[in-house]
PDB file of N, CA and C in Angstrom:
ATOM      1  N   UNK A   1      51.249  15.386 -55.072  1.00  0.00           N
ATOM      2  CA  UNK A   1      52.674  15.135 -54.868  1.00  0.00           C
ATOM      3  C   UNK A   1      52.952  14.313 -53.629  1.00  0.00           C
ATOM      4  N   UNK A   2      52.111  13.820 -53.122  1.00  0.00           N
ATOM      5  CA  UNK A   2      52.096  12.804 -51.710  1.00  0.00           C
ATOM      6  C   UNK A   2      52.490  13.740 -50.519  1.00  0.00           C
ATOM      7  N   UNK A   3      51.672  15.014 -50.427  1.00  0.00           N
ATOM      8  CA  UNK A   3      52.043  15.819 -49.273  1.00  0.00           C
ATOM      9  C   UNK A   3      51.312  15.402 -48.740  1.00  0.00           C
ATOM     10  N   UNK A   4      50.779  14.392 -47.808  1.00  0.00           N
ATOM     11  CA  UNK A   4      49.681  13.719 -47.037  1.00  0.00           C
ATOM     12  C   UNK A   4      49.199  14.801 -46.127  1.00  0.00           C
ATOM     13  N   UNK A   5      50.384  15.398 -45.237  1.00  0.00           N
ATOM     14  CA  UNK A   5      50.069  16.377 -44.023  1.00  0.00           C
ATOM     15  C   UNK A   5      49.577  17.780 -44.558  1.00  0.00           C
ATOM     16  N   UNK A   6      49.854  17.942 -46.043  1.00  0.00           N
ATOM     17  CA  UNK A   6      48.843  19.509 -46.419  1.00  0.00           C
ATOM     18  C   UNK A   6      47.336  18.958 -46.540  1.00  0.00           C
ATOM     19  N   UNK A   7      47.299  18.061 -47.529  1.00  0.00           N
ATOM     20  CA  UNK A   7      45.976  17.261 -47.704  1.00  0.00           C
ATOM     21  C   UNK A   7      44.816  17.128 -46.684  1.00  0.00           C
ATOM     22  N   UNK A   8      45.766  16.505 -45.428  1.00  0.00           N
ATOM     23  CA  UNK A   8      44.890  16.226 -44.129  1.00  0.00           C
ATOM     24  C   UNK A   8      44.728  18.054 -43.074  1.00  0.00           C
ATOM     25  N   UNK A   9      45.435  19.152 -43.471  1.00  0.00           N
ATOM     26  CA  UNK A   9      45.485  20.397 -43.016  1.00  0.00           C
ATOM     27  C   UNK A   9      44.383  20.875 -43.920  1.00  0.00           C
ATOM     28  N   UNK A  10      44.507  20.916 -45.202  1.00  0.00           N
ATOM     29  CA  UNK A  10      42.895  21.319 -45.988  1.00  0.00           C
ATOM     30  C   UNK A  10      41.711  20.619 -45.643  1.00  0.00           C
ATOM     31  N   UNK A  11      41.969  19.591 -45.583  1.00  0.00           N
ATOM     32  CA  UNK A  11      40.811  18.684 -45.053  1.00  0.00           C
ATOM     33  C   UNK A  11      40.263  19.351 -43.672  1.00  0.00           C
ATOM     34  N   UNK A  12      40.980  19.441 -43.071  1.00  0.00           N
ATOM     35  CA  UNK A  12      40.399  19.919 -41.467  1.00  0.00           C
ATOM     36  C   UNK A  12      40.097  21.624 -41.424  1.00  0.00           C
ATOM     37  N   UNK A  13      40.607  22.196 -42.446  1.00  0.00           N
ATOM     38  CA  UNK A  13      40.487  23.864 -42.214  1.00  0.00           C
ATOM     39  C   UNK A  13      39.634  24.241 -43.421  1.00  0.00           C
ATOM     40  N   UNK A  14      39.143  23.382 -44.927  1.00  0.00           N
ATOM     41  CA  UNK A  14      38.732  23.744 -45.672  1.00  0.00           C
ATOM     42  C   UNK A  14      37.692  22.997 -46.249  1.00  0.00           C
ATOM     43  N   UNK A  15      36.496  23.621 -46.993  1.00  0.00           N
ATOM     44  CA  UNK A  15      35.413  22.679 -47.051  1.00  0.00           C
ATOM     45  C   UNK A  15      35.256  22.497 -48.901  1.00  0.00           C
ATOM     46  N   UNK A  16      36.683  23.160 -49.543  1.00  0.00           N
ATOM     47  CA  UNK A  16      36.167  22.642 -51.103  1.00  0.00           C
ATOM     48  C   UNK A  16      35.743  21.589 -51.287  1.00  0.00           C
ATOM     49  N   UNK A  17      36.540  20.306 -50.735  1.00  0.00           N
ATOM     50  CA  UNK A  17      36.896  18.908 -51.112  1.00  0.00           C
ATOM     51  C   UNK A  17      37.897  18.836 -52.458  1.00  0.00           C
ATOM     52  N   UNK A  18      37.523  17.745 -52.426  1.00  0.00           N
ATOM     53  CA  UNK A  18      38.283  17.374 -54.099  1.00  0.00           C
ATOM     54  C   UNK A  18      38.362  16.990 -55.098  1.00  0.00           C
ATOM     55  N   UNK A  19      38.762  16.798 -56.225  1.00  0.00           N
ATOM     56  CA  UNK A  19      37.996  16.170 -57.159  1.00  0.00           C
ATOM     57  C   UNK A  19      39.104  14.919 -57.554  1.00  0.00           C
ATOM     58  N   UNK A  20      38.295  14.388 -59.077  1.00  0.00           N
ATOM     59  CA  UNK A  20      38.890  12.990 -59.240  1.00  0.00           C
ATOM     60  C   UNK A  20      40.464  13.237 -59.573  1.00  0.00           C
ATOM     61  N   UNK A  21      41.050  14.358 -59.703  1.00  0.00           N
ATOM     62  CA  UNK A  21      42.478  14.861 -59.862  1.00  0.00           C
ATOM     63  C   UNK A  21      43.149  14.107 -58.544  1.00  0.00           C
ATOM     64  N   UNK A  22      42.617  14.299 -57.581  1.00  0.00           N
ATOM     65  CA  UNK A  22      43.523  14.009 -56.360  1.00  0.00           C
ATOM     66  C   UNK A  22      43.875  12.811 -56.233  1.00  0.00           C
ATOM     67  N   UNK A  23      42.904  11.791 -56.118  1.00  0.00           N
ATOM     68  CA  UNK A  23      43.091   9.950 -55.992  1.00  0.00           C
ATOM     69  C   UNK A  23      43.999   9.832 -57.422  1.00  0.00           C
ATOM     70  N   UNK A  24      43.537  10.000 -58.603  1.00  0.00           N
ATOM     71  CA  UNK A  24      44.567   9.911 -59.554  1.00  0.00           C
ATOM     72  C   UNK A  24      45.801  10.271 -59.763  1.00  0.00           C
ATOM     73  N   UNK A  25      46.054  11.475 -59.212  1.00  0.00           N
ATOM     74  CA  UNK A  25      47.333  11.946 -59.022  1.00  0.00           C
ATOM     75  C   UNK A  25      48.265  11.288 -57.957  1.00  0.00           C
ATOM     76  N   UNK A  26      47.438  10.772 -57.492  1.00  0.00           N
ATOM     77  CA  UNK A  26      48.035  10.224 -55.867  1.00  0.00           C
ATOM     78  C   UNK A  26      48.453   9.093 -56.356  1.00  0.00           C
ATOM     79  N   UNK A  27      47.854   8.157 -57.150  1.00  0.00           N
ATOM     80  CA  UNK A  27      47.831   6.749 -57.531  1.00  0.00           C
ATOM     81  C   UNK A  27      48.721   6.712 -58.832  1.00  0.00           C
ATOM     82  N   UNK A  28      48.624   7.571 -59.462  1.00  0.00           N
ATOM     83  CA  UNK A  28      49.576   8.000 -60.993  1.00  0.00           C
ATOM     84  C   UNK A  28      51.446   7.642 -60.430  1.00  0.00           C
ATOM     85  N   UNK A  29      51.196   8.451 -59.020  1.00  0.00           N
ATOM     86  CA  UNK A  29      52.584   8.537 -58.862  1.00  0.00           C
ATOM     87  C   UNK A  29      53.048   7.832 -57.337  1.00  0.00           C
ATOM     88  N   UNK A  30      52.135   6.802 -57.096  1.00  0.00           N
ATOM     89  CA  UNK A  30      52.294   5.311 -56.252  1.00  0.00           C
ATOM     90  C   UNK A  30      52.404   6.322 -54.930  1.00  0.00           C
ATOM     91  N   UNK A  31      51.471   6.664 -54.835  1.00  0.00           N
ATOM     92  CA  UNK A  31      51.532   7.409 -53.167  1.00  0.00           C
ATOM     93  C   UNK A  31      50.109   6.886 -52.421  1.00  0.00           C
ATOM     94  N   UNK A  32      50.441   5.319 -52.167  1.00  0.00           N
ATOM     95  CA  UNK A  32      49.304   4.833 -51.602  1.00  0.00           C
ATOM     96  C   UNK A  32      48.677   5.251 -50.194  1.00  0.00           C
ATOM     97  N   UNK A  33      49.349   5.817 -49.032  1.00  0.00           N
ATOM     98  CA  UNK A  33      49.203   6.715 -47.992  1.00  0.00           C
ATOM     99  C   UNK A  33      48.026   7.366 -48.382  1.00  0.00           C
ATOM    100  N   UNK A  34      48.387   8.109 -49.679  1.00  0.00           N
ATOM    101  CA  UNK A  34      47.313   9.098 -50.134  1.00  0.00           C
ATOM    102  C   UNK A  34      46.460   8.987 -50.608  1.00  0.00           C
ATOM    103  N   UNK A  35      46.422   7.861 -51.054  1.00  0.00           N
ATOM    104  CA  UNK A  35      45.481   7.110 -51.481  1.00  0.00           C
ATOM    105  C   UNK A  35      44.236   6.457 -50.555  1.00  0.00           C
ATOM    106  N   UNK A  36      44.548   5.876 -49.846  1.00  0.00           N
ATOM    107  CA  UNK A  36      44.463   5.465 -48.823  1.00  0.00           C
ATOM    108  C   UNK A  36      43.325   6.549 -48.243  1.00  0.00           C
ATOM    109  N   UNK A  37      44.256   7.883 -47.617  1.00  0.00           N
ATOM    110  CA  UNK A  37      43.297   8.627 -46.481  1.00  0.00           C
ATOM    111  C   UNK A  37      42.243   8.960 -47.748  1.00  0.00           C
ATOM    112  N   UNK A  38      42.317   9.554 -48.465  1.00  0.00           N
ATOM    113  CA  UNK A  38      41.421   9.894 -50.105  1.00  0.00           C
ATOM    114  C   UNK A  38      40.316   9.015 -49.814  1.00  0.00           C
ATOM    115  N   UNK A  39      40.353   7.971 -50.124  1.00  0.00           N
ATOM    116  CA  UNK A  39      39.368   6.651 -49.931  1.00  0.00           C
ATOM    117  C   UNK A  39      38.338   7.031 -48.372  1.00  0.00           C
ATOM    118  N   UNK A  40      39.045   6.929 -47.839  1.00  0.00           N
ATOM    119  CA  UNK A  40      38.306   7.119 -46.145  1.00  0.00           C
ATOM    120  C   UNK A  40      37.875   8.524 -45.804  1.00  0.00           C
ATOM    121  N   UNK A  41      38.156   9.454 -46.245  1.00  0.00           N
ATOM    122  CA  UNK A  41      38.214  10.807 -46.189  1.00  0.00           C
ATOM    123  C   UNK A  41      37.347  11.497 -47.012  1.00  0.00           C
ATOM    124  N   UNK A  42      37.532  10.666 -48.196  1.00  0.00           N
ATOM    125  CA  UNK A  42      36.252  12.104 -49.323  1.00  0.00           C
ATOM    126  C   UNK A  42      35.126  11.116 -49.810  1.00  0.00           C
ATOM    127  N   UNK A  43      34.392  11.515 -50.553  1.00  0.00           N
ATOM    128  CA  UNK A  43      33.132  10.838 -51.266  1.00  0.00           C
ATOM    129  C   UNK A  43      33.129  11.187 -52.909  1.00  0.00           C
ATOM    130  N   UNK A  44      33.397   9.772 -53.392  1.00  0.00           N
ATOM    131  CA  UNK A  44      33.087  10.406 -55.039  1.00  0.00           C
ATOM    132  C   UNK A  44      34.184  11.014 -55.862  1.00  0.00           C
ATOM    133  N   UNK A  45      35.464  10.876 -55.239  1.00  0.00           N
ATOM    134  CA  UNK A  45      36.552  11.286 -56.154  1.00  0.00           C
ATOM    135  C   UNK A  45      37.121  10.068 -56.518  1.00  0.00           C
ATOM    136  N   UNK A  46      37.067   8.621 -56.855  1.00  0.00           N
ATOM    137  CA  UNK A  46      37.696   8.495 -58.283  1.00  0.00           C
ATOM    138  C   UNK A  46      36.990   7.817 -59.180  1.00  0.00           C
ATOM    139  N   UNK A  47      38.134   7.607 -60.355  1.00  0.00           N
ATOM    140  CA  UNK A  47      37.532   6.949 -61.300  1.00  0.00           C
ATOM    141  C   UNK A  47      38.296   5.605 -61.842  1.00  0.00           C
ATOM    142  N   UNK A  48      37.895   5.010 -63.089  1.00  0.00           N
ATOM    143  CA  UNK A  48      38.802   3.891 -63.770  1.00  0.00           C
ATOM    144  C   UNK A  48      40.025   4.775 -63.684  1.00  0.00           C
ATOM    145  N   UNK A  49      40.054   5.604 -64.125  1.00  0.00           N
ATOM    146  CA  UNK A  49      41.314   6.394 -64.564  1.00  0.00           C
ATOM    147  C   UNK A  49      42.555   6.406 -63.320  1.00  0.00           C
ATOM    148  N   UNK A  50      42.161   6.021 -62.270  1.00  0.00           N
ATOM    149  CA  UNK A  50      43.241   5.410 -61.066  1.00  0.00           C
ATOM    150  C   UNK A  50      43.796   4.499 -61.381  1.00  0.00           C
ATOM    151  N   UNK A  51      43.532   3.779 -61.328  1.00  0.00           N
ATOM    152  CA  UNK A  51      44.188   2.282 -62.024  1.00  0.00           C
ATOM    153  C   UNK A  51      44.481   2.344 -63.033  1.00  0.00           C
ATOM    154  N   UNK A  52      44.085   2.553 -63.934  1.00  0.00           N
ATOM    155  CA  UNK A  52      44.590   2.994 -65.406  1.00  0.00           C
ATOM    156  C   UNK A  52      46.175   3.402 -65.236  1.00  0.00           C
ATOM    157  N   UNK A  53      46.292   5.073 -64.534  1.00  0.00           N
ATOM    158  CA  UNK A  53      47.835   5.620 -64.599  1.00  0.00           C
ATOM    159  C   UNK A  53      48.387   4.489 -63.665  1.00  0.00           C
ATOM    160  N   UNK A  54      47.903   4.418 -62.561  1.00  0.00           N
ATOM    161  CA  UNK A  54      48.528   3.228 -61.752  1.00  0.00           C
ATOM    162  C   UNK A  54      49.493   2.426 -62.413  1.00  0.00           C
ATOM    163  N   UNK A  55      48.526   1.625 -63.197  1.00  0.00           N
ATOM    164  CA  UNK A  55      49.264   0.677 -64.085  1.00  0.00           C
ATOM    165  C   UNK A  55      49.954   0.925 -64.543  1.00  0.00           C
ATOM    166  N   UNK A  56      50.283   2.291 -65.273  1.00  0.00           N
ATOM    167  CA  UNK A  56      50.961   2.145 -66.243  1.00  0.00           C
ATOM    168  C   UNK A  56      52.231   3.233 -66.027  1.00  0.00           C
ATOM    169  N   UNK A  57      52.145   3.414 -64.453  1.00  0.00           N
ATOM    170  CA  UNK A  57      53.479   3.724 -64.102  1.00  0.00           C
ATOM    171  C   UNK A  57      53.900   2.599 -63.395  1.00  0.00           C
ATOM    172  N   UNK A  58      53.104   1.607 -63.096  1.00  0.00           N
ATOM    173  CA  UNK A  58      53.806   0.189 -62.779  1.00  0.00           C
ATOM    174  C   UNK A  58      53.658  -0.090 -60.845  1.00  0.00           C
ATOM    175  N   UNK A  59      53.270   1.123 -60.832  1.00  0.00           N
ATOM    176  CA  UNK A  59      52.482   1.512 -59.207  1.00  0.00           C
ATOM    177  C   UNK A  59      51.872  -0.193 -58.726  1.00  0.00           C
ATOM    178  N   UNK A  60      52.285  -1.178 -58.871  1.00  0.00           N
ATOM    179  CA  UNK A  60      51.249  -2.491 -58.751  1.00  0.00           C
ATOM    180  C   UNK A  60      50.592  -2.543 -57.302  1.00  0.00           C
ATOM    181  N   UNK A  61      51.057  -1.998 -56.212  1.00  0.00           N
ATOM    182  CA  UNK A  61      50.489  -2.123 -54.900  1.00  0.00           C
ATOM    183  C   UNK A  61      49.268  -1.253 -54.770  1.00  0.00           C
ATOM    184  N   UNK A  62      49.655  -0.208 -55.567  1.00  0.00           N
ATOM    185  CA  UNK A  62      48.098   0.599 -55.368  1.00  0.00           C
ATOM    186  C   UNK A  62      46.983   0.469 -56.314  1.00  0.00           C
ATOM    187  N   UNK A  63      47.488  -0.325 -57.514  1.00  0.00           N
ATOM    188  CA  UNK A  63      46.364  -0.932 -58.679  1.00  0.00           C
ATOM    189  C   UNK A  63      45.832  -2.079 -57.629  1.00  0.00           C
ATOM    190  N   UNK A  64      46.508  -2.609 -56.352  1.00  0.00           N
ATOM    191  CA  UNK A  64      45.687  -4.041 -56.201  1.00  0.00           C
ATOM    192  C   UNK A  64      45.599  -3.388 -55.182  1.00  0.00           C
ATOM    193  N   UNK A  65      45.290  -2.410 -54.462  1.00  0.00           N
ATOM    194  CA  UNK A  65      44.789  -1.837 -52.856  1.00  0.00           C
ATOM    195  C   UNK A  65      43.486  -1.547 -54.053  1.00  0.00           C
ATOM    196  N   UNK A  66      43.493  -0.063 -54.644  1.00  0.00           N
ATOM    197  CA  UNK A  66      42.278   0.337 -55.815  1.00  0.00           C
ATOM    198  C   UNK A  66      41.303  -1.029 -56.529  1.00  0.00           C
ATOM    199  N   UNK A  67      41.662  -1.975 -56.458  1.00  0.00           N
ATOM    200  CA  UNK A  67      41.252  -3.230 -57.010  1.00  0.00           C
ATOM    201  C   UNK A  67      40.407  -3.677 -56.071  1.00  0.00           C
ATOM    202  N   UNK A  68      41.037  -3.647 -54.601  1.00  0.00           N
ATOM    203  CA  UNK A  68      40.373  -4.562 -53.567  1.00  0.00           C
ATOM    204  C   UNK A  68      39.661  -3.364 -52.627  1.00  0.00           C
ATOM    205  N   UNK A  69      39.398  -2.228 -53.102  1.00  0.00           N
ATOM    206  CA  UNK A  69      38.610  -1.164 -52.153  1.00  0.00           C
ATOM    207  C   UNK A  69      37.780  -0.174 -52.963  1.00  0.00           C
ATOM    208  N   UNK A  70      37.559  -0.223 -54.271  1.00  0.00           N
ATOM    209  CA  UNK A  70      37.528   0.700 -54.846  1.00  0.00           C
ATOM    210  C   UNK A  70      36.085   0.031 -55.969  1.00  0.00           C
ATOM    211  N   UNK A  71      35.136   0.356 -56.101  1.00  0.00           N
ATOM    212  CA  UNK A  71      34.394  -0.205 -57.280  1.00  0.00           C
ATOM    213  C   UNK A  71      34.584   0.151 -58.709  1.00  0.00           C
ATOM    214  N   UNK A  72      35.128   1.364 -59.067  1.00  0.00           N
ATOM    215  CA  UNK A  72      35.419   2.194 -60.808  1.00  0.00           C
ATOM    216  C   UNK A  72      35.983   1.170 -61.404  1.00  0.00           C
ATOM    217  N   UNK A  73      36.593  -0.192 -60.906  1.00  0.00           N
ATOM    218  CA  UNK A  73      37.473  -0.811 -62.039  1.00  0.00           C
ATOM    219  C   UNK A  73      38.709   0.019 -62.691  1.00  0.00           C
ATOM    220  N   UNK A  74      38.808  -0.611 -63.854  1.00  0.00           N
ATOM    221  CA  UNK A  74      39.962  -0.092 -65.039  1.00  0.00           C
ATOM    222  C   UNK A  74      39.808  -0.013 -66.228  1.00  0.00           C
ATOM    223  N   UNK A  75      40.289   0.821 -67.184  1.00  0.00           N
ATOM    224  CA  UNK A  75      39.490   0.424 -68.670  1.00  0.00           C
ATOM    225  C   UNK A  75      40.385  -0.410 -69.571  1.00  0.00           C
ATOM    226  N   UNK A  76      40.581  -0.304 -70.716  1.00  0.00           N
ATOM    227  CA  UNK A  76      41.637  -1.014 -71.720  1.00  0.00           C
ATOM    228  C   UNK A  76      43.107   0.148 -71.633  1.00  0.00           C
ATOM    229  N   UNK A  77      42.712   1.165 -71.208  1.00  0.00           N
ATOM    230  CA  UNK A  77      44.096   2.073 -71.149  1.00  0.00           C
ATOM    231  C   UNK A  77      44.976   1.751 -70.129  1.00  0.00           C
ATOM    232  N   UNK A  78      44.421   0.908 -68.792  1.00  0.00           N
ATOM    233  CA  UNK A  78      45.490   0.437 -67.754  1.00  0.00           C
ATOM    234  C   UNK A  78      46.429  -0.752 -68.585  1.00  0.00           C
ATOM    235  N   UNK A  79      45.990  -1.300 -69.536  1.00  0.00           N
ATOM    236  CA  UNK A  79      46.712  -2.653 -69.895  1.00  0.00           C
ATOM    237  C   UNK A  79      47.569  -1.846 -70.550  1.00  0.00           C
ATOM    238  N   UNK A  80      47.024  -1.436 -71.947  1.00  0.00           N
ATOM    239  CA  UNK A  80      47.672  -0.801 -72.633  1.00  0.00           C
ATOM    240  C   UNK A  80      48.980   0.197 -72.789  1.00  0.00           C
ATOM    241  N   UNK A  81      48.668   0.861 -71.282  1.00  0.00           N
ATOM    242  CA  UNK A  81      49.346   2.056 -71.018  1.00  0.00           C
ATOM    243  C   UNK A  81      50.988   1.006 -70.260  1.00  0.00           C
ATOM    244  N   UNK A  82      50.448  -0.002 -69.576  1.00  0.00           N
ATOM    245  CA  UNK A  82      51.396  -0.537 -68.871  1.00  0.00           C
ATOM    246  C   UNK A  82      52.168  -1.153 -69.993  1.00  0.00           C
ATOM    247  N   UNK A  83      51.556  -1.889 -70.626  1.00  0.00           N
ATOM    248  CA  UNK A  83      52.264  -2.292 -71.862  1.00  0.00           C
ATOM    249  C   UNK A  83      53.435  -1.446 -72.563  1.00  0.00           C
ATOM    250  N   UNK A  84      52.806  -0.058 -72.591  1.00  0.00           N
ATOM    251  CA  UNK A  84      53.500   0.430 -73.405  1.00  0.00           C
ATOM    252  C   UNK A  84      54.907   1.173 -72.622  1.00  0.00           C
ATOM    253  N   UNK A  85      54.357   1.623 -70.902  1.00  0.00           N
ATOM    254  CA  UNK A  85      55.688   1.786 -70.468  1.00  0.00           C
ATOM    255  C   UNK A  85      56.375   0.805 -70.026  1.00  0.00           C
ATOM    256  N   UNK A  86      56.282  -0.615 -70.369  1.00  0.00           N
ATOM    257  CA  UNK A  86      57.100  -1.758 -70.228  1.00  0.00           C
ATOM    258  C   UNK A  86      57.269  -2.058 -68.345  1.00  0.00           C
ATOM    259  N   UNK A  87      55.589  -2.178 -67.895  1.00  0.00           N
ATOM    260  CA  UNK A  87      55.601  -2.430 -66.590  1.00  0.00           C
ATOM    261  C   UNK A  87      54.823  -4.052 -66.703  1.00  0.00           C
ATOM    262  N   UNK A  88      55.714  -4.955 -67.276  1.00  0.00           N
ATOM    263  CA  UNK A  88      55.344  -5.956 -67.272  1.00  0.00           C
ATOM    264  C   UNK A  88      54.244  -7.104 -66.433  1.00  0.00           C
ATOM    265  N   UNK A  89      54.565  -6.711 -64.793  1.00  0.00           N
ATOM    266  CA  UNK A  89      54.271  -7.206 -64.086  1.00  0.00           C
ATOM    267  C   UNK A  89      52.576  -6.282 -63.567  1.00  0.00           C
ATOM    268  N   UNK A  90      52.734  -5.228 -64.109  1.00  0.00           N
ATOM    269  CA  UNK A  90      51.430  -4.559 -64.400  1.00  0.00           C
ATOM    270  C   UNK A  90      50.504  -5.120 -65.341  1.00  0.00           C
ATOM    271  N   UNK A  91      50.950  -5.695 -66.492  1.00  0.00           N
ATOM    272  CA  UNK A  91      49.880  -5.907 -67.597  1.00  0.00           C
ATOM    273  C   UNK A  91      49.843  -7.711 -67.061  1.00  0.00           C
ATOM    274  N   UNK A  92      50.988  -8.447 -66.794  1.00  0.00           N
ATOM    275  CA  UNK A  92      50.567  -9.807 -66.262  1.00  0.00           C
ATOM    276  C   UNK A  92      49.175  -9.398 -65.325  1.00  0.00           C
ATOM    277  N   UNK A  93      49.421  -8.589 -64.272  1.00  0.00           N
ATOM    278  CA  UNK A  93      48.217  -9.023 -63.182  1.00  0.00           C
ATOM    279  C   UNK A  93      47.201  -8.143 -63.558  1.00  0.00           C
ATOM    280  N   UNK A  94      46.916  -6.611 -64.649  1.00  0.00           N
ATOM    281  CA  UNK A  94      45.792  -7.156 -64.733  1.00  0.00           C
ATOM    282  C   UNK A  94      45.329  -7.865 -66.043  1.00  0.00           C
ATOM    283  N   UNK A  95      46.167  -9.249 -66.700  1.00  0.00           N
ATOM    284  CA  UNK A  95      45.151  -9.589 -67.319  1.00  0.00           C
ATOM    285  C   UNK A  95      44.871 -11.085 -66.454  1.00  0.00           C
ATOM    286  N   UNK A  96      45.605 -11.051 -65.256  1.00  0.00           N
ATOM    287  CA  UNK A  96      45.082 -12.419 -64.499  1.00  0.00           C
ATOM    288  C   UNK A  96      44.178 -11.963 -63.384  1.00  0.00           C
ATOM    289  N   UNK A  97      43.586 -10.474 -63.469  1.00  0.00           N
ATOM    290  CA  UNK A  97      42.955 -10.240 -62.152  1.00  0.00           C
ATOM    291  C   UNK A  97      41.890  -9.498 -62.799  1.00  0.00           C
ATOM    292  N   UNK A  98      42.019  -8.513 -64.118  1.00  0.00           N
ATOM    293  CA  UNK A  98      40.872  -7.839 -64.678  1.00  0.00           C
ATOM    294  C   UNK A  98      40.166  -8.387 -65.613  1.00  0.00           C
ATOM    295  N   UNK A  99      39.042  -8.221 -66.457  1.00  0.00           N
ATOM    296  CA  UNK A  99      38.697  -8.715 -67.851  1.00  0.00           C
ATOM    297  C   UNK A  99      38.599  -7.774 -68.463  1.00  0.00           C
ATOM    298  N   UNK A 100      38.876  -6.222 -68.067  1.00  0.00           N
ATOM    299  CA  UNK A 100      39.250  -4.875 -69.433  1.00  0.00           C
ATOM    300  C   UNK A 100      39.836  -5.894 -70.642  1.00  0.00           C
ATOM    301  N   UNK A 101      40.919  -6.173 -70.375  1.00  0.00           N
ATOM    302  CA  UNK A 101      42.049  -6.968 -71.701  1.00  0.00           C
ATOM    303  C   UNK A 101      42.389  -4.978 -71.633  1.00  0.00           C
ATOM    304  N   UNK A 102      42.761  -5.343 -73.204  1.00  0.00           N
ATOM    305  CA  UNK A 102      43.849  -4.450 -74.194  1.00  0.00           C
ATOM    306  C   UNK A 102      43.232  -3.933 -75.283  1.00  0.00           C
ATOM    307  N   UNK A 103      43.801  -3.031 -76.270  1.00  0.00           N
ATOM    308  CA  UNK A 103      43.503  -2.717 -77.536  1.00  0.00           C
ATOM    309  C   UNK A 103      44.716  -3.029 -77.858  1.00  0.00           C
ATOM    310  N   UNK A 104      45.035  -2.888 -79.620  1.00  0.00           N
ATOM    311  CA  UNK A 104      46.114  -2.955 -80.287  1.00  0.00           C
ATOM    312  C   UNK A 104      47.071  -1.972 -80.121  1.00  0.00           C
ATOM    313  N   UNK A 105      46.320  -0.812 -79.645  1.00  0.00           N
ATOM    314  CA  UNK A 105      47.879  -0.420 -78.859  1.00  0.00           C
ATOM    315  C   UNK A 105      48.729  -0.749 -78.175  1.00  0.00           C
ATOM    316  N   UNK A 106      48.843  -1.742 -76.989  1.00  0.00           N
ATOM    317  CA  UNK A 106      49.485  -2.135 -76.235  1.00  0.00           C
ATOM    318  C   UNK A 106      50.405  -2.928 -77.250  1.00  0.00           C
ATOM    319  N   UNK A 107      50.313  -3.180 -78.255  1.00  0.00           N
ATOM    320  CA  UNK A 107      51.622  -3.974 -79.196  1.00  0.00           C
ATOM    321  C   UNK A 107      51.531  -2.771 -79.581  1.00  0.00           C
ATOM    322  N   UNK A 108      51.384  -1.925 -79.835  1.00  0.00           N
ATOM    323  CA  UNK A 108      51.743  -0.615 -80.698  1.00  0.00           C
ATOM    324  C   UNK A 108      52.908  -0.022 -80.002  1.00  0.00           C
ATOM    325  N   UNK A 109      53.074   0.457 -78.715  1.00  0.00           N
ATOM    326  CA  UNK A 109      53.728   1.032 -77.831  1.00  0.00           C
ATOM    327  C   UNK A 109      55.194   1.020 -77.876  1.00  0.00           C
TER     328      UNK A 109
END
């Protein structure tokens, strides 16, 4: 939920860590802050699946921070998904910045 200051309080008092829920959730709902410390802070929590919701809540600053820091890429569900919630400027950049492309869902949507 972009509580950065609980995040960074577990971090310092607790040794679970986290899993790929957190960067995705963080990135699903454009909370690049959180994104951000996530990246510098843990090891091994994310996946395509960041960029993916990214996209396709239209989040575009944290699909191109995740783009330019991040190795997992994106799959055909970031195009698609953006497509389908009509985040235009999501599916322009990544089909001028990714080579996933689309499936026929993205006209399905």
């Amino acid at each position: 939920n972009g509580h950065l200051n609980v995040v960074e309080w577990l971090h310092a008092n607790r040794s679970e860590g986290c899993t790929t829920l957190a960067i995705t959730g963080a990135a699903e709902n454009g909370h690049l802050p959180m994104v951000e410390w996530l990246q510098a802070n843990s090891t091994g929590c994310c996946t395509e699946e960041a960029i993916d919701e990214a996209a396709g809540n239209g989040h575009l600053s944290v699909v191109e921070w995740l783009h330019g820091n991040r190795t997992e890429g994106c799959s055909t569900h970031a195009m698609d998904l953006a497509a389908k919630n009509g985040q235009l400027c999501a599916v322009e950049w990544l089909h001028g910045n990714r080579t996933e492309g689309c499936t026929r869902r993205a006209m399905d949507g």
